[in-house]
C-alpha atoms as a PDB file:
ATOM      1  CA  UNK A   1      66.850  85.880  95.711  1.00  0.00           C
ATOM      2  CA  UNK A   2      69.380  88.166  94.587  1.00  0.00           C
ATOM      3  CA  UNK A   3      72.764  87.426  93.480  1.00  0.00           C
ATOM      4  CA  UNK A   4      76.218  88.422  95.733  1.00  0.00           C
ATOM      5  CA  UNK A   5      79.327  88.712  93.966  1.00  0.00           C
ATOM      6  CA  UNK A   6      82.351  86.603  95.926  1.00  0.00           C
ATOM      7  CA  UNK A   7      85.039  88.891  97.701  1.00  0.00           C
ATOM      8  CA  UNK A   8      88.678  89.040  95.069  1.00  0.00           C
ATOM      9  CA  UNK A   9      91.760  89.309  96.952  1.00  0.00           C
ATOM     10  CA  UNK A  10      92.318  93.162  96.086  1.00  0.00           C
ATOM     11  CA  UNK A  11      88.987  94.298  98.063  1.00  0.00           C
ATOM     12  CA  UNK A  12      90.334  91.740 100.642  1.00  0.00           C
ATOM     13  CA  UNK A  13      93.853  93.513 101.183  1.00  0.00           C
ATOM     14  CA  UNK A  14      91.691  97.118 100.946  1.00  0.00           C
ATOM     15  CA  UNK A  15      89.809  95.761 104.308  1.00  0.00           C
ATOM     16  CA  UNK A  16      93.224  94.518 105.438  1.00  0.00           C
ATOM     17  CA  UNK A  17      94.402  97.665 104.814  1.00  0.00           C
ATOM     18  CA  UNK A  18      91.799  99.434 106.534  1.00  0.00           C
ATOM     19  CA  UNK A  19      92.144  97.670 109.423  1.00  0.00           C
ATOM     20  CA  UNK A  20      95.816  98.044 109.571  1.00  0.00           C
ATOM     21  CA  UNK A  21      95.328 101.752 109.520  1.00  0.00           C
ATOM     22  CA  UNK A  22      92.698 101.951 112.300  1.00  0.00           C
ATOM     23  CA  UNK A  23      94.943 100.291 114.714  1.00  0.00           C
ATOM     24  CA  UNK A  24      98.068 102.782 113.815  1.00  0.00           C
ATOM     25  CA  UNK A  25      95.838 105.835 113.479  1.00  0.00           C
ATOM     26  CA  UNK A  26      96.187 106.381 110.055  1.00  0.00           C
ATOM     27  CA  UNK A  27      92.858 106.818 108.818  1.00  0.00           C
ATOM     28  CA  UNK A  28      91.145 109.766 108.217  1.00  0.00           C
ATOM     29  CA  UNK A  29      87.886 111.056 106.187  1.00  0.00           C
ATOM     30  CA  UNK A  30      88.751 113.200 102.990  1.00  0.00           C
ATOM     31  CA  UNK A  31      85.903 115.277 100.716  1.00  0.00           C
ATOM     32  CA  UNK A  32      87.319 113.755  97.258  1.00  0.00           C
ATOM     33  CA  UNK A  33      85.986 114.470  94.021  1.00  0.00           C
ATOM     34  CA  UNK A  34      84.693 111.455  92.305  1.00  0.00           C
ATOM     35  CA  UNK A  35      85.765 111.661  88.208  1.00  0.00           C
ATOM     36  CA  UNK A  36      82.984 109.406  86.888  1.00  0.00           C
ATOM     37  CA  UNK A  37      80.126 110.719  88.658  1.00  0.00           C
ATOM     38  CA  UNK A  38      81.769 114.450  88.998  1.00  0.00           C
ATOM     39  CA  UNK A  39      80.534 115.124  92.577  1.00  0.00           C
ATOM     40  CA  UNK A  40      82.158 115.169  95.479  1.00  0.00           C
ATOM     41  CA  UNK A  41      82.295 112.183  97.695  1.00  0.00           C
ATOM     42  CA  UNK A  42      83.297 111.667 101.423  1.00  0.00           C
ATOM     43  CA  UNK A  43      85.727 108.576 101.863  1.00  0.00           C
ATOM     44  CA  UNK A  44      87.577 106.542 104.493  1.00  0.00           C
ATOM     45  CA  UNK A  45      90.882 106.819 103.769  1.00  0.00           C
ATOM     46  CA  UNK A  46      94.440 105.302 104.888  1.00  0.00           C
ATOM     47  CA  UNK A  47      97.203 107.728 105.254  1.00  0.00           C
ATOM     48  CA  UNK A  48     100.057 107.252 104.116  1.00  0.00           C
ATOM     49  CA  UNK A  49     102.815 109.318 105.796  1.00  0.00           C
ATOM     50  CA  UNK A  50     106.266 109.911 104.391  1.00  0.00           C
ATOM     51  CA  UNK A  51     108.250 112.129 107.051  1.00  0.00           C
ATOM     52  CA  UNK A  52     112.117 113.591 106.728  1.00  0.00           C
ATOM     53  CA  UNK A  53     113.117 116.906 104.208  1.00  0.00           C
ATOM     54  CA  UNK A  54     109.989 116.027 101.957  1.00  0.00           C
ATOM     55  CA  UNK A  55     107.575 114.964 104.762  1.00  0.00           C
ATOM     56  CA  UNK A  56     104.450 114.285 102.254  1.00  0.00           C
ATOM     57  CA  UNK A  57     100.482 112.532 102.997  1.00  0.00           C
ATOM     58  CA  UNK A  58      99.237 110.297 100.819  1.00  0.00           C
ATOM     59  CA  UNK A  59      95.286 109.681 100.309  1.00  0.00           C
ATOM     60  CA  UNK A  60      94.446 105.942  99.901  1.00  0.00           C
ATOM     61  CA  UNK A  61      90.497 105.743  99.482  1.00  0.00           C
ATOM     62  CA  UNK A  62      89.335 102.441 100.878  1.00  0.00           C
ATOM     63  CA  UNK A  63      84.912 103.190 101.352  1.00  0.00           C
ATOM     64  CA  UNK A  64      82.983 105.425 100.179  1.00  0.00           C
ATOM     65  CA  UNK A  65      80.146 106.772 103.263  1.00  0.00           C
ATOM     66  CA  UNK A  66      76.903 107.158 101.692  1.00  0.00           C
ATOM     67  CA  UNK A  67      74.170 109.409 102.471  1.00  0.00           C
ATOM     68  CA  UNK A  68      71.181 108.815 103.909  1.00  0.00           C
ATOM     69  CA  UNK A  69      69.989 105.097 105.252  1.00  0.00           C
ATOM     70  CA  UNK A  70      72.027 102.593 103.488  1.00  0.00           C
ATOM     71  CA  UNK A  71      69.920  99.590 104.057  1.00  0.00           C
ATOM     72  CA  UNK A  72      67.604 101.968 101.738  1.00  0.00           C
ATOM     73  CA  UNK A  73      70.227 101.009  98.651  1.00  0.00           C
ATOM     74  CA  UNK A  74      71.746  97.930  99.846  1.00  0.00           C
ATOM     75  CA  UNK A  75      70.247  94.412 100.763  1.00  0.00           C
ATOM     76  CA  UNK A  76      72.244  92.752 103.078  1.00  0.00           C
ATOM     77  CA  UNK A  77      73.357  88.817 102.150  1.00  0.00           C
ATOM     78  CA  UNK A  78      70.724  86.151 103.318  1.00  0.00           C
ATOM     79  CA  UNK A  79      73.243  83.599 105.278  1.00  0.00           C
ATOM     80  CA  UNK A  80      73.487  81.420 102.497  1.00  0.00           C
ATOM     81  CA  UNK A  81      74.172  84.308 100.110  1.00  0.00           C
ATOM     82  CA  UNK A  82      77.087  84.805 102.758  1.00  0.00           C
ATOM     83  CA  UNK A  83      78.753  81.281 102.777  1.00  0.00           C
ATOM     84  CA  UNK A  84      79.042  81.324  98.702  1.00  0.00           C
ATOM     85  CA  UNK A  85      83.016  81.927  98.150  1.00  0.00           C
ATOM     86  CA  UNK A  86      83.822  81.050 101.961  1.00  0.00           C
ATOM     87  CA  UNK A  87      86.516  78.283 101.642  1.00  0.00           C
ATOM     88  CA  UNK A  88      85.754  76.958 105.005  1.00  0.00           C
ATOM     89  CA  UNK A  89      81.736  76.007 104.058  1.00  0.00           C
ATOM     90  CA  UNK A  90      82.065  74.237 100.968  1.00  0.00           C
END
């Protein structure tokens, strides 16, 4: 069996926040370079649009899209994997 780790509150708000801008239609995908890896990466990002004099767009990267079959890198939680960290089945 492997190991999940629970869900923290930031990654929570990031899916809250990608939700939020899927309904308003400010999402986009953006070709970002990733620092740590130094490649480029495609991600799902909100946008974050500041209009008037100094109308601006701001990049927030919430997921990374992988290449290739990702249930090739990732296992998927067995069900009671899933319920660990779930307030409402303890």
């Amino acid at each position: 069996m492997h190991l999940t780790l629970p869900i923290n509150d930031a990654e929570q708000q990031n899916f809250e926040t990608l939700i939020s801008a899927t309904k308003s239609d400010h999402i986009c995908l953006v070709s970002m370079f990733d620092n740590v890896d130094q490649r480029p990466e495609v991600m799902v990002c909100a946008v974050n649009y500041s209009p008037g004099a100094n109308e601006s767009f701001k990049f927030v990267p919430l997921a990374r899209l992988y290449d290739g079959n990702p249930y090739e890198r990732f296992e998927p939680p067995t069900a009671q994997q899933s319920s660990h960290g779930d307030p409402s089945h303890n």
